[in-house]
N, C-alpha and C. Protein backbone atom coordinates (compact mmCIF):
# COMPACT_ATOMS: atom_id res chain seq x y z
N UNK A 1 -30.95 -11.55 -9.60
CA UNK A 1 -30.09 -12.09 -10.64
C UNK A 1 -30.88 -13.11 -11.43
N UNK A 2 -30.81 -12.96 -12.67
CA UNK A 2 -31.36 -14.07 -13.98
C UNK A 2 -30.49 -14.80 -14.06
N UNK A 3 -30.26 -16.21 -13.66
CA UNK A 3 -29.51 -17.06 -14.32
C UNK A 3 -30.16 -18.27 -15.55
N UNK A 4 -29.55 -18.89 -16.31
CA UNK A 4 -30.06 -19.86 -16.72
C UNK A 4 -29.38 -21.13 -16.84
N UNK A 5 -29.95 -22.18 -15.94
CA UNK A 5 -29.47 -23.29 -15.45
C UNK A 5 -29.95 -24.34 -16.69
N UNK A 6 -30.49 -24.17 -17.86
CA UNK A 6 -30.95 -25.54 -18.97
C UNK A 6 -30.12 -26.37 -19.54
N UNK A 7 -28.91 -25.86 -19.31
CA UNK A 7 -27.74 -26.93 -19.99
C UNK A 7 -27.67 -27.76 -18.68
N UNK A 8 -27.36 -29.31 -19.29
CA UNK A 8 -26.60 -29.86 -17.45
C UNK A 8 -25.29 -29.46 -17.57
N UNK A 9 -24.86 -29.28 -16.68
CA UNK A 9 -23.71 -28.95 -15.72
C UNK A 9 -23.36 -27.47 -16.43
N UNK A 10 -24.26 -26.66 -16.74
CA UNK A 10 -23.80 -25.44 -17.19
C UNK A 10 -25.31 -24.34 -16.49
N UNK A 11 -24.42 -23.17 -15.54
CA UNK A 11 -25.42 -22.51 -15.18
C UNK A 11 -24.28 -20.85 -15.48
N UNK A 12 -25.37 -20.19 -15.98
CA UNK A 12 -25.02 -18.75 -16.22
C UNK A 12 -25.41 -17.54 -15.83
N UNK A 13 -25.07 -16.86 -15.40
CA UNK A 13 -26.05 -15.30 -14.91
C UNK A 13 -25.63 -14.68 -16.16
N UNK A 14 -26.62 -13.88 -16.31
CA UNK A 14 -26.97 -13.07 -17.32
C UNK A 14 -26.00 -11.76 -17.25
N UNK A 15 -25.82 -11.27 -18.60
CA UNK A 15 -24.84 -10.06 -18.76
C UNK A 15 -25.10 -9.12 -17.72
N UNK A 16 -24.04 -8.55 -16.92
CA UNK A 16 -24.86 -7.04 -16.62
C UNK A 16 -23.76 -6.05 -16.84
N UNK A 17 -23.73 -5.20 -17.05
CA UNK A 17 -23.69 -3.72 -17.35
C UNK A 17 -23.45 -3.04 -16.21
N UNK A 18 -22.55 -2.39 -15.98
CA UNK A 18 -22.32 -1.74 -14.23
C UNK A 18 -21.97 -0.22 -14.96
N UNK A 19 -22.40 0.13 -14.60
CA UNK A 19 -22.02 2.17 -14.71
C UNK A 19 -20.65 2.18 -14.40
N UNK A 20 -19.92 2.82 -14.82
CA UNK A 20 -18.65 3.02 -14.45
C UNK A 20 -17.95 4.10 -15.61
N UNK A 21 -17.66 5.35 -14.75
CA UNK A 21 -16.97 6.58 -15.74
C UNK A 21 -16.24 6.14 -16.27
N UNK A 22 -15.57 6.26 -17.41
CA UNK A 22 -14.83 6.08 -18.69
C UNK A 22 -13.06 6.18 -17.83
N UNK A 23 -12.94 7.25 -17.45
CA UNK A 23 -11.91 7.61 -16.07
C UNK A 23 -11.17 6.39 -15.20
N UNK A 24 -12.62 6.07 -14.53
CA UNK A 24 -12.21 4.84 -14.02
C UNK A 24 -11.96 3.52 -13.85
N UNK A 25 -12.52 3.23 -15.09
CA UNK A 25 -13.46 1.64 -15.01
C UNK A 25 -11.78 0.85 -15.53
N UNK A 26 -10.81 1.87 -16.41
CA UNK A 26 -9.30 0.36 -16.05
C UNK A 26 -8.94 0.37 -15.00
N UNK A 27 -8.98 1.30 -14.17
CA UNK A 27 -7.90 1.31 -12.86
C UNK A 27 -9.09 0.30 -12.12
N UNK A 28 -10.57 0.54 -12.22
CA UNK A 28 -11.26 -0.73 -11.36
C UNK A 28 -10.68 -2.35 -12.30
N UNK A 29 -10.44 -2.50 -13.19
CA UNK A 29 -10.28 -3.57 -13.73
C UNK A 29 -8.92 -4.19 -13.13
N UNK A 30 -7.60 -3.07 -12.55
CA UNK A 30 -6.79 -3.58 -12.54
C UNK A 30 -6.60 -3.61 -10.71
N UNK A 31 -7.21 -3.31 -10.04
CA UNK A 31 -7.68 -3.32 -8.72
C UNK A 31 -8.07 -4.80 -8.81
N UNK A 32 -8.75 -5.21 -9.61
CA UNK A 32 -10.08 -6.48 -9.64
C UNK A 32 -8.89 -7.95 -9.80
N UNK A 33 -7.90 -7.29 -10.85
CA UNK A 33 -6.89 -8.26 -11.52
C UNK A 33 -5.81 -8.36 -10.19
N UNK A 34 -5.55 -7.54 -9.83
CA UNK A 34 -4.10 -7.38 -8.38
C UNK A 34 -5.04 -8.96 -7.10
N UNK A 35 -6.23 -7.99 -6.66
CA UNK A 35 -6.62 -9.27 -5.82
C UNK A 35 -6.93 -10.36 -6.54
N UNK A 36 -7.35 -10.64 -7.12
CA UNK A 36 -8.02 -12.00 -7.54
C UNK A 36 -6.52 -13.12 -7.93
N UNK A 37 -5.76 -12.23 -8.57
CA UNK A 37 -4.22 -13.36 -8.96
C UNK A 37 -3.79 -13.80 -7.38
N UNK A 38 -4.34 -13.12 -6.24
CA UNK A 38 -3.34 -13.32 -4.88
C UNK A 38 -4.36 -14.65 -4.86
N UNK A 39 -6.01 -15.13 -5.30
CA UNK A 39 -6.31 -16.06 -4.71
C UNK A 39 -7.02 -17.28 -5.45
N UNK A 40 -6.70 -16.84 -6.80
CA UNK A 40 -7.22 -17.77 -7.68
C UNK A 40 -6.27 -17.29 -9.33
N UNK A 41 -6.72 -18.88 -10.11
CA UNK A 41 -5.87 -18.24 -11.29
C UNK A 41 -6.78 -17.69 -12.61
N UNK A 42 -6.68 -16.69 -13.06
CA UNK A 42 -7.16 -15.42 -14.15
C UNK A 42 -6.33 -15.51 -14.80
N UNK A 43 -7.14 -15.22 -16.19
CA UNK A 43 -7.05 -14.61 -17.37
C UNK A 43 -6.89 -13.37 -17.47
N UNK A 44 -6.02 -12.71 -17.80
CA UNK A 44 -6.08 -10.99 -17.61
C UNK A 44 -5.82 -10.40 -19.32
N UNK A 45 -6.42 -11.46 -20.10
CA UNK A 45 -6.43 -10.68 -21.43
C UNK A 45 -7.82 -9.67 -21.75
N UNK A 46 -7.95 -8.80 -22.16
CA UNK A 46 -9.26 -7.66 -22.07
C UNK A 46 -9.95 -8.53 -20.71
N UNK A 47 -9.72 -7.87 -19.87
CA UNK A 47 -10.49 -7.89 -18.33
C UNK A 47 -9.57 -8.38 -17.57
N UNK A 48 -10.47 -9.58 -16.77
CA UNK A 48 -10.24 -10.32 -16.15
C UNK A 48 -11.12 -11.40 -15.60
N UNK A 49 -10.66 -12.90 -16.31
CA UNK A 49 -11.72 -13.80 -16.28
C UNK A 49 -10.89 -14.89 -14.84
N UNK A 50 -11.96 -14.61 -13.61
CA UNK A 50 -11.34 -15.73 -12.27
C UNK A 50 -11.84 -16.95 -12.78
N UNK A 51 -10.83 -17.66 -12.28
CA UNK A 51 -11.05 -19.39 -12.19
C UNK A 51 -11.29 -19.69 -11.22
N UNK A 52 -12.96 -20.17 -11.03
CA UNK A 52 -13.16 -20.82 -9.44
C UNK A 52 -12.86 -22.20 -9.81
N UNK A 53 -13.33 -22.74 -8.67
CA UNK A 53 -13.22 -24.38 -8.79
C UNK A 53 -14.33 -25.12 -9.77
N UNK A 54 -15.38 -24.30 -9.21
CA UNK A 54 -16.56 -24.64 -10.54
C UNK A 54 -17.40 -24.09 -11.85
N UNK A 55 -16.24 -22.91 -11.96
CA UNK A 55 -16.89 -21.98 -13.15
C UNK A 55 -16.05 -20.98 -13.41
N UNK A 56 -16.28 -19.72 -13.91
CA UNK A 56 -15.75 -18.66 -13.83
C UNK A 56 -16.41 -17.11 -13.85
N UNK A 57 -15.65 -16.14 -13.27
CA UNK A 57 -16.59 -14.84 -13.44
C UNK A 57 -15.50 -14.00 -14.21
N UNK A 58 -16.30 -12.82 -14.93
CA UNK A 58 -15.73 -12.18 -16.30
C UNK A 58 -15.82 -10.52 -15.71
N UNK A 59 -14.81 -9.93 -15.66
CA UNK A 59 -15.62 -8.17 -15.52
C UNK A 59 -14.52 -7.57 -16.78
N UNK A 60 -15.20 -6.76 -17.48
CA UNK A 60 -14.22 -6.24 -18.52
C UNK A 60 -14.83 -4.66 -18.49
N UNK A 61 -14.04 -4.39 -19.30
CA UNK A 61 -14.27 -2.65 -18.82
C UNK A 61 -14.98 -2.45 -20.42
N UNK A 62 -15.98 -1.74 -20.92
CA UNK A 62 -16.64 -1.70 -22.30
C UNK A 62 -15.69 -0.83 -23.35
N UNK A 63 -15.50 -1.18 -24.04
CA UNK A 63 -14.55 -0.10 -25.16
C UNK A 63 -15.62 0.94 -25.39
N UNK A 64 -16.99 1.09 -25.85
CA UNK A 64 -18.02 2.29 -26.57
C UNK A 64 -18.55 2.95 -25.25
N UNK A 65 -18.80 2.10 -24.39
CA UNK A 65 -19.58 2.66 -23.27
C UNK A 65 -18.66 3.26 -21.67
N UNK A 66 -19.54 3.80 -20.65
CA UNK A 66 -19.10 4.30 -19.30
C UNK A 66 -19.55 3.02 -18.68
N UNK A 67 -19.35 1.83 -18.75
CA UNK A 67 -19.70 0.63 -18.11
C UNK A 67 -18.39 -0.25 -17.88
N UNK A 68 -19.01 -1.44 -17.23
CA UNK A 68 -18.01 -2.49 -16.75
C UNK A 68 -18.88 -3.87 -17.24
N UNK A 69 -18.70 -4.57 -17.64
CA UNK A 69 -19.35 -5.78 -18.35
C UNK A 69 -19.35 -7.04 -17.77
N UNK A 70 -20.51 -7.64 -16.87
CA UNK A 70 -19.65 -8.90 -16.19
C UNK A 70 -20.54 -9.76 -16.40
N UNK A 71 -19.84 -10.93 -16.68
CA UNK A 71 -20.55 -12.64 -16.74
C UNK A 71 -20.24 -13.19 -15.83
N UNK A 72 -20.66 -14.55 -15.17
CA UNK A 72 -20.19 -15.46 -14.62
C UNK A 72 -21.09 -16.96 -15.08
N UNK A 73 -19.93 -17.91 -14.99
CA UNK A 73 -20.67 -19.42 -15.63
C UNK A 73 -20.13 -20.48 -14.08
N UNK A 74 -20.95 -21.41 -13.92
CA UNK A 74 -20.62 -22.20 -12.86
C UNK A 74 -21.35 -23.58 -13.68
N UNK A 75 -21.10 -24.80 -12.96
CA UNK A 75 -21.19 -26.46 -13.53
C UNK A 75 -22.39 -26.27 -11.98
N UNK A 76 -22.88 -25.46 -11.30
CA UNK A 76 -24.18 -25.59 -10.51
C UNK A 76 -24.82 -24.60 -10.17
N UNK A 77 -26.10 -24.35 -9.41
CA UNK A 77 -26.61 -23.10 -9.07
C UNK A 77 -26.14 -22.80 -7.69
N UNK A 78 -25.32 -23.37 -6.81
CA UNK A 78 -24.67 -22.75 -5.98
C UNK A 78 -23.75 -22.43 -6.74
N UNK A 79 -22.93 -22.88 -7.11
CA UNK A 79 -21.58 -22.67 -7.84
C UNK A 79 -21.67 -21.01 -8.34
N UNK A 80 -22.45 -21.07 -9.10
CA UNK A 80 -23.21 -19.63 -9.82
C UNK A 80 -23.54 -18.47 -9.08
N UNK A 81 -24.16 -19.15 -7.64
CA UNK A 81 -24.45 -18.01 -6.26
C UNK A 81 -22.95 -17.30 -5.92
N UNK A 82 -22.25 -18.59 -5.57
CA UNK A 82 -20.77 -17.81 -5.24
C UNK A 82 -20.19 -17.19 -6.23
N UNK A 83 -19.93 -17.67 -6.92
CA UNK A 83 -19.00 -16.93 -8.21
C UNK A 83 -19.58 -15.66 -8.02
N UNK A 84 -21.09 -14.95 -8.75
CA UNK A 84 -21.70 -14.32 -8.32
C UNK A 84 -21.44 -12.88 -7.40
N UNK A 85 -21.43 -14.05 -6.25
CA UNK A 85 -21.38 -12.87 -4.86
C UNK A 85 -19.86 -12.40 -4.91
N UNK A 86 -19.07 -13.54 -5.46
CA UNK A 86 -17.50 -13.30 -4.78
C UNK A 86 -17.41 -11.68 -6.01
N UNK A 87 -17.36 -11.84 -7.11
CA UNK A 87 -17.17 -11.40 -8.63
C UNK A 87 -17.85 -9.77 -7.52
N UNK A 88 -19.10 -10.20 -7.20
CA UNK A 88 -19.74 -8.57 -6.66
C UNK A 88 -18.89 -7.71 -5.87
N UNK A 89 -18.61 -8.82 -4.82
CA UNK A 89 -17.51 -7.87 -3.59
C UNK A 89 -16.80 -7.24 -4.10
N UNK A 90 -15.85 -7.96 -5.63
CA UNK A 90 -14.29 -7.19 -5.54
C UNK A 90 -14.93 -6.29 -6.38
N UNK A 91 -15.59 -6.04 -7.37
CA UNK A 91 -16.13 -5.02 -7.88
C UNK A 91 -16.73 -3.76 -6.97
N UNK A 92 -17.42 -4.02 -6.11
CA UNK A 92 -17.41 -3.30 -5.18
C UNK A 92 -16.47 -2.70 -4.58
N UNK A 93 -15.23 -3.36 -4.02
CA UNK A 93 -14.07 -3.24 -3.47
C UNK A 93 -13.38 -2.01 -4.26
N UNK A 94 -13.51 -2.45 -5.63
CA UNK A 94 -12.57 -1.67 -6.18
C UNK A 94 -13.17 -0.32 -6.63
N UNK A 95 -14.15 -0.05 -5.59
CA UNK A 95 -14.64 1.43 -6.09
C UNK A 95 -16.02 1.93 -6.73
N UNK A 96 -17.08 0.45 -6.98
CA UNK A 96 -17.53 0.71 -8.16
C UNK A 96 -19.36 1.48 -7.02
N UNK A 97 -20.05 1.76 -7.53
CA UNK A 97 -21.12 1.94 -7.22
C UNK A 97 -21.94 0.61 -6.60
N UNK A 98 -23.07 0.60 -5.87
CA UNK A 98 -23.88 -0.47 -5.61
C UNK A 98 -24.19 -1.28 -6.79
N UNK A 99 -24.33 -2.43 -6.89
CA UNK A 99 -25.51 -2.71 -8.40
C UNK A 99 -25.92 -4.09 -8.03
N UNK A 100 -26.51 -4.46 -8.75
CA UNK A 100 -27.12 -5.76 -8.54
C UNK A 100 -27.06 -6.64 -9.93
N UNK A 101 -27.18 -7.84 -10.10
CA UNK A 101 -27.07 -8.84 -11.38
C UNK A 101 -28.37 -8.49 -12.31
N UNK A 102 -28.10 -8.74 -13.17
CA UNK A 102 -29.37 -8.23 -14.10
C UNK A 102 -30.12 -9.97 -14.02
């Protein structure tokens, strides 16, 4: 994962792009939206943006493309690790292929 930590209290991982058939990628979005409201509070306008305690992670499904689109921003570089990892699992969870952070 590329993040970039140069702002203070602002650290970001870089866009990535997840493969995801055209088919599936709302029903993964709304898999992603069901858990995450049971444990944190989201935004569920185009995607779904979680509210951690120190940042947030973004997965949206692409309007042109067979992809899934995800950011995450944290106020540290742990902060950024978790968001990160947590944002990976449920994407995972909800079906998606392996992938890794760009």
């Amino acid at each position: 994962m590329n993040s970039n930590c140069c702002l203070p209290g602002k650290c970001q991982a870089d866009e990535t792009r997840i493969d995801c058939p055209d088919n599936r990628k709302f029903k993964v979005i709304e898999e992603i939206r069901k858990g995450a409201l049971k444990e944190y509070p989201a935004i569920t306008i185009d995607g779904v943006r979680i509210i951690y305690p120190e940042g947030w992670g973004l997965v949206r499904a692409s309007n042109s493309q067979p992809v899934l689109v995800a950011r995450c921003e944290s106020t540290s570089s742990e902060g950024l690790e978790f968001i990160t990892g947590d944002l990976r699992e449920r994407i995972l969870r909800a079906g998606v292929k392996d992938f890794t952070w760009e």
